[in-house]
Structure formats: C-alpha cells, structure tokens
Protein backbone atom coordinates (compact mmCIF):
# COMPACT_ATOMS: atom_id res chain seq x y z
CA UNK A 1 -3.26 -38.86 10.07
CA UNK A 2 -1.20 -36.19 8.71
CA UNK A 3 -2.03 -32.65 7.62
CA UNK A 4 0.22 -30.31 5.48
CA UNK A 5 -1.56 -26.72 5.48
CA UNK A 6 0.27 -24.48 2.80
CA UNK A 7 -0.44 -20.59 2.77
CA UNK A 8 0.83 -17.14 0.95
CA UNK A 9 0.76 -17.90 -2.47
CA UNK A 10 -0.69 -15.62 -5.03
CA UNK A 11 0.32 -13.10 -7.77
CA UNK A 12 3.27 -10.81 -7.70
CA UNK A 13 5.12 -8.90 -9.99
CA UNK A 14 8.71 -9.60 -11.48
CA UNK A 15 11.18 -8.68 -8.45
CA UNK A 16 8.65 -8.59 -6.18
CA UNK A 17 8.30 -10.68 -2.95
CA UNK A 18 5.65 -13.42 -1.46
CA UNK A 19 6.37 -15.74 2.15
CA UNK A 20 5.01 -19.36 2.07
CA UNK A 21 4.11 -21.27 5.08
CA UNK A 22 3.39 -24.59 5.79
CA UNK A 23 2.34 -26.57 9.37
CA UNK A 24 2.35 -29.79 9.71
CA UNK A 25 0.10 -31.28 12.31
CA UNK A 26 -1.09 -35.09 13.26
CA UNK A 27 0.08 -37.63 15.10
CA UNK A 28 3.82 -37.38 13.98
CA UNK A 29 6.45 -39.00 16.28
CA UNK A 30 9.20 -36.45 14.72
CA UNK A 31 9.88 -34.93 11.86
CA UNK A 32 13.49 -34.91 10.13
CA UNK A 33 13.03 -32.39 8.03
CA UNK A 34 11.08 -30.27 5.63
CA UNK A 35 10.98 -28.47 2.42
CA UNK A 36 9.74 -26.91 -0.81
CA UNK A 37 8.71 -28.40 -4.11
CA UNK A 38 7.77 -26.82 -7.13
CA UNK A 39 6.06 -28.29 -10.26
CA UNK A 40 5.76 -25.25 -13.21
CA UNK A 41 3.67 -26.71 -16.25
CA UNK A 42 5.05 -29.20 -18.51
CA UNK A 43 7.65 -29.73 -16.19
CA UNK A 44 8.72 -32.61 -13.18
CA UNK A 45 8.14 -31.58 -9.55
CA UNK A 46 11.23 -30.20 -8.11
CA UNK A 47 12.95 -29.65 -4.65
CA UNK A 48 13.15 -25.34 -4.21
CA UNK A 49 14.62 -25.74 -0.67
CA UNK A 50 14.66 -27.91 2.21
CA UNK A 51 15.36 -27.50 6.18
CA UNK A 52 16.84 -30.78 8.39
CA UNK A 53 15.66 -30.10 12.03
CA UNK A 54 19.34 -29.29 13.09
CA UNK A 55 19.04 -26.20 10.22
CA UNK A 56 20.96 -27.88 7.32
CA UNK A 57 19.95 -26.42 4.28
CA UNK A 58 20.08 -26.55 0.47
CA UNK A 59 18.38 -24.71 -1.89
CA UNK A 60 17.85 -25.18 -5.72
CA UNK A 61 20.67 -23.46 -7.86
CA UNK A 62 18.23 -21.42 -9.42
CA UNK A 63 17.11 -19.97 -6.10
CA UNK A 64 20.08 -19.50 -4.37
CA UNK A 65 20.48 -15.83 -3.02
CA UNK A 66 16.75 -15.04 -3.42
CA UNK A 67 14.74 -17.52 -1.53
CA UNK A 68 15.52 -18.37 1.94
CA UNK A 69 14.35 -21.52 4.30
CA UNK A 70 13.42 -21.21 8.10
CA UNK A 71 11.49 -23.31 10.38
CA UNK A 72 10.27 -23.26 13.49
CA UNK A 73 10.58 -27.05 15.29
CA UNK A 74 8.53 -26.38 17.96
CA UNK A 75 5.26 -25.79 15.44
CA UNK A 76 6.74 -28.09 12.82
CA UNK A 77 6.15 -25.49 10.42
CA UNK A 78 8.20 -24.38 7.52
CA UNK A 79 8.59 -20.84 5.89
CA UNK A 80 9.95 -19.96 2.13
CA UNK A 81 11.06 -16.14 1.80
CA UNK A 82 10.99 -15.71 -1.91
CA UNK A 83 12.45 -12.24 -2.89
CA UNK A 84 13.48 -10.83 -6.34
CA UNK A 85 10.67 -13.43 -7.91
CA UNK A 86 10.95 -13.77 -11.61
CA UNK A 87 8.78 -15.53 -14.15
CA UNK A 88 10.67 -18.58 -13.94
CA UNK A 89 9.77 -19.02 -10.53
CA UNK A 90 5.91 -19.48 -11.52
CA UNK A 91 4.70 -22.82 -10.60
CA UNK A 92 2.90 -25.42 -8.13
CA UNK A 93 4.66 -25.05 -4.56
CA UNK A 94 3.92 -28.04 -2.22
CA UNK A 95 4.89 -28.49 1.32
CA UNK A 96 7.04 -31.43 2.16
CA UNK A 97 7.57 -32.88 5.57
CA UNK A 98 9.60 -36.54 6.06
CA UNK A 99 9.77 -38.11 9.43
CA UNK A 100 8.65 -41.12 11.47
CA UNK A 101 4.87 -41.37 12.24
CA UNK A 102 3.46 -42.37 15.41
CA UNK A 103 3.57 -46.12 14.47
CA UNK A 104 4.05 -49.49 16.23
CA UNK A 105 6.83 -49.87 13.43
CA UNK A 106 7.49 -46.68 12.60
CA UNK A 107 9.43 -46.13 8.98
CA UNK A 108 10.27 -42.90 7.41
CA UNK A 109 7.51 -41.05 5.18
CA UNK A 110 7.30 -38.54 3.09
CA UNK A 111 4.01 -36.32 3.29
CA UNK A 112 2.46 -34.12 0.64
CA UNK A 113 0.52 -30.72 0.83
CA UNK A 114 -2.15 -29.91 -1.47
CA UNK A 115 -0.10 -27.18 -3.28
CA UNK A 116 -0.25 -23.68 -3.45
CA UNK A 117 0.04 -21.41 -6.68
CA UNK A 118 2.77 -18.80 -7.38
CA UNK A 119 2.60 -16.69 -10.16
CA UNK A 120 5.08 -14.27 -11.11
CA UNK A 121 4.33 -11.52 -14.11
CA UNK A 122 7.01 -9.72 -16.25
C-alpha cells in the first residue's frame, strides 16, 4: 500500500531548467533512500540520482554539475533540480523509493512511480 506521486515534468528548451518531485506515502515503516530513474526511447531504465536518508548522494556521470538531489525525510519526498537541460536528457523519469514496509517480516523493496515525461528541445 504504497504510492509514488511524481510532478514537474514537461517541455523546456535546451539550457533551460524544470524541478521534479516525488512523495511517497503508505504504510512504510522507513525508507532508506530514494532516487531518480530515467528510461529515453530505445534505451534501458537508468539511475539519474539517488538520496540515502543520511544525504549520501550519487548522481549519473552525465548529470553531474547540472542536476542536483534533495529530500526532505520528514515528507519522504524527493526533489531533482535539473538545470542546463539538453536533449540528451529527454526521457521517462520515475520516482524510486527502497525501504522496509510495514510488515510482520519486513524485507527491503523497491517501489515504482508511474513516470513523468521530460522533454528537452534544441
């Protein structure tokens, strides 16, 4: 019982900016941490950037000085700032959270948003 809501993707222009959020809600116990996919056509799903509870983070080499991870723990929701976009960057974008559920046993999962589109224009 597990809901990833993803929001502020859309259209920009090359070099332009967009902010993605995602909140997780449902009966999660705690979540270790959370991050950003991105599938572009043709192409496997990919990890953009991800966020450990304690603020680790590690970002995709292709996004490194232009996209930047922050959460806030206390919402369990996860924000991507992606500046200077570029073409390359167009693609799928899906929320991921991975933590223990509210379980008798409880194991480690790994929960999905829906998606959200980014496009980037030259």
């Amino acid at each position: 019982q597990v809901q990833l809501v993803e929001s502020g993707g859309g259209l920009v222009q090359a070099g332009g900016s967009l902010r993605l959020t995602c909140a997780a809600s449902g009966s999660i116990f705690v979540i270790n941490a959370m991050g950003w996919y991105r599938q572009a056509p043709g192409k496997q799903r990919e990890l953009v950037a991800g966020i450990t509870s304690a603020g680790s983070t590690n970002y995709a080499d292709s996004v490194k000085g232009r996209f930047t991870i922050s959460r806030d723990n206390a919402k369990n929701t996860v924000y991507l700032q992606m500046n200077n976009l570029k073409p390359e960057d167009t693609g799928v974008y899906y929320c991921n959270a991975r933590g223990l559920p509210a379980s008798l046993l409880p194991r480690e999962t790994d929960y999905w948003g829906q998606g959200t589109q980014v496009t980037v224009s030259s």
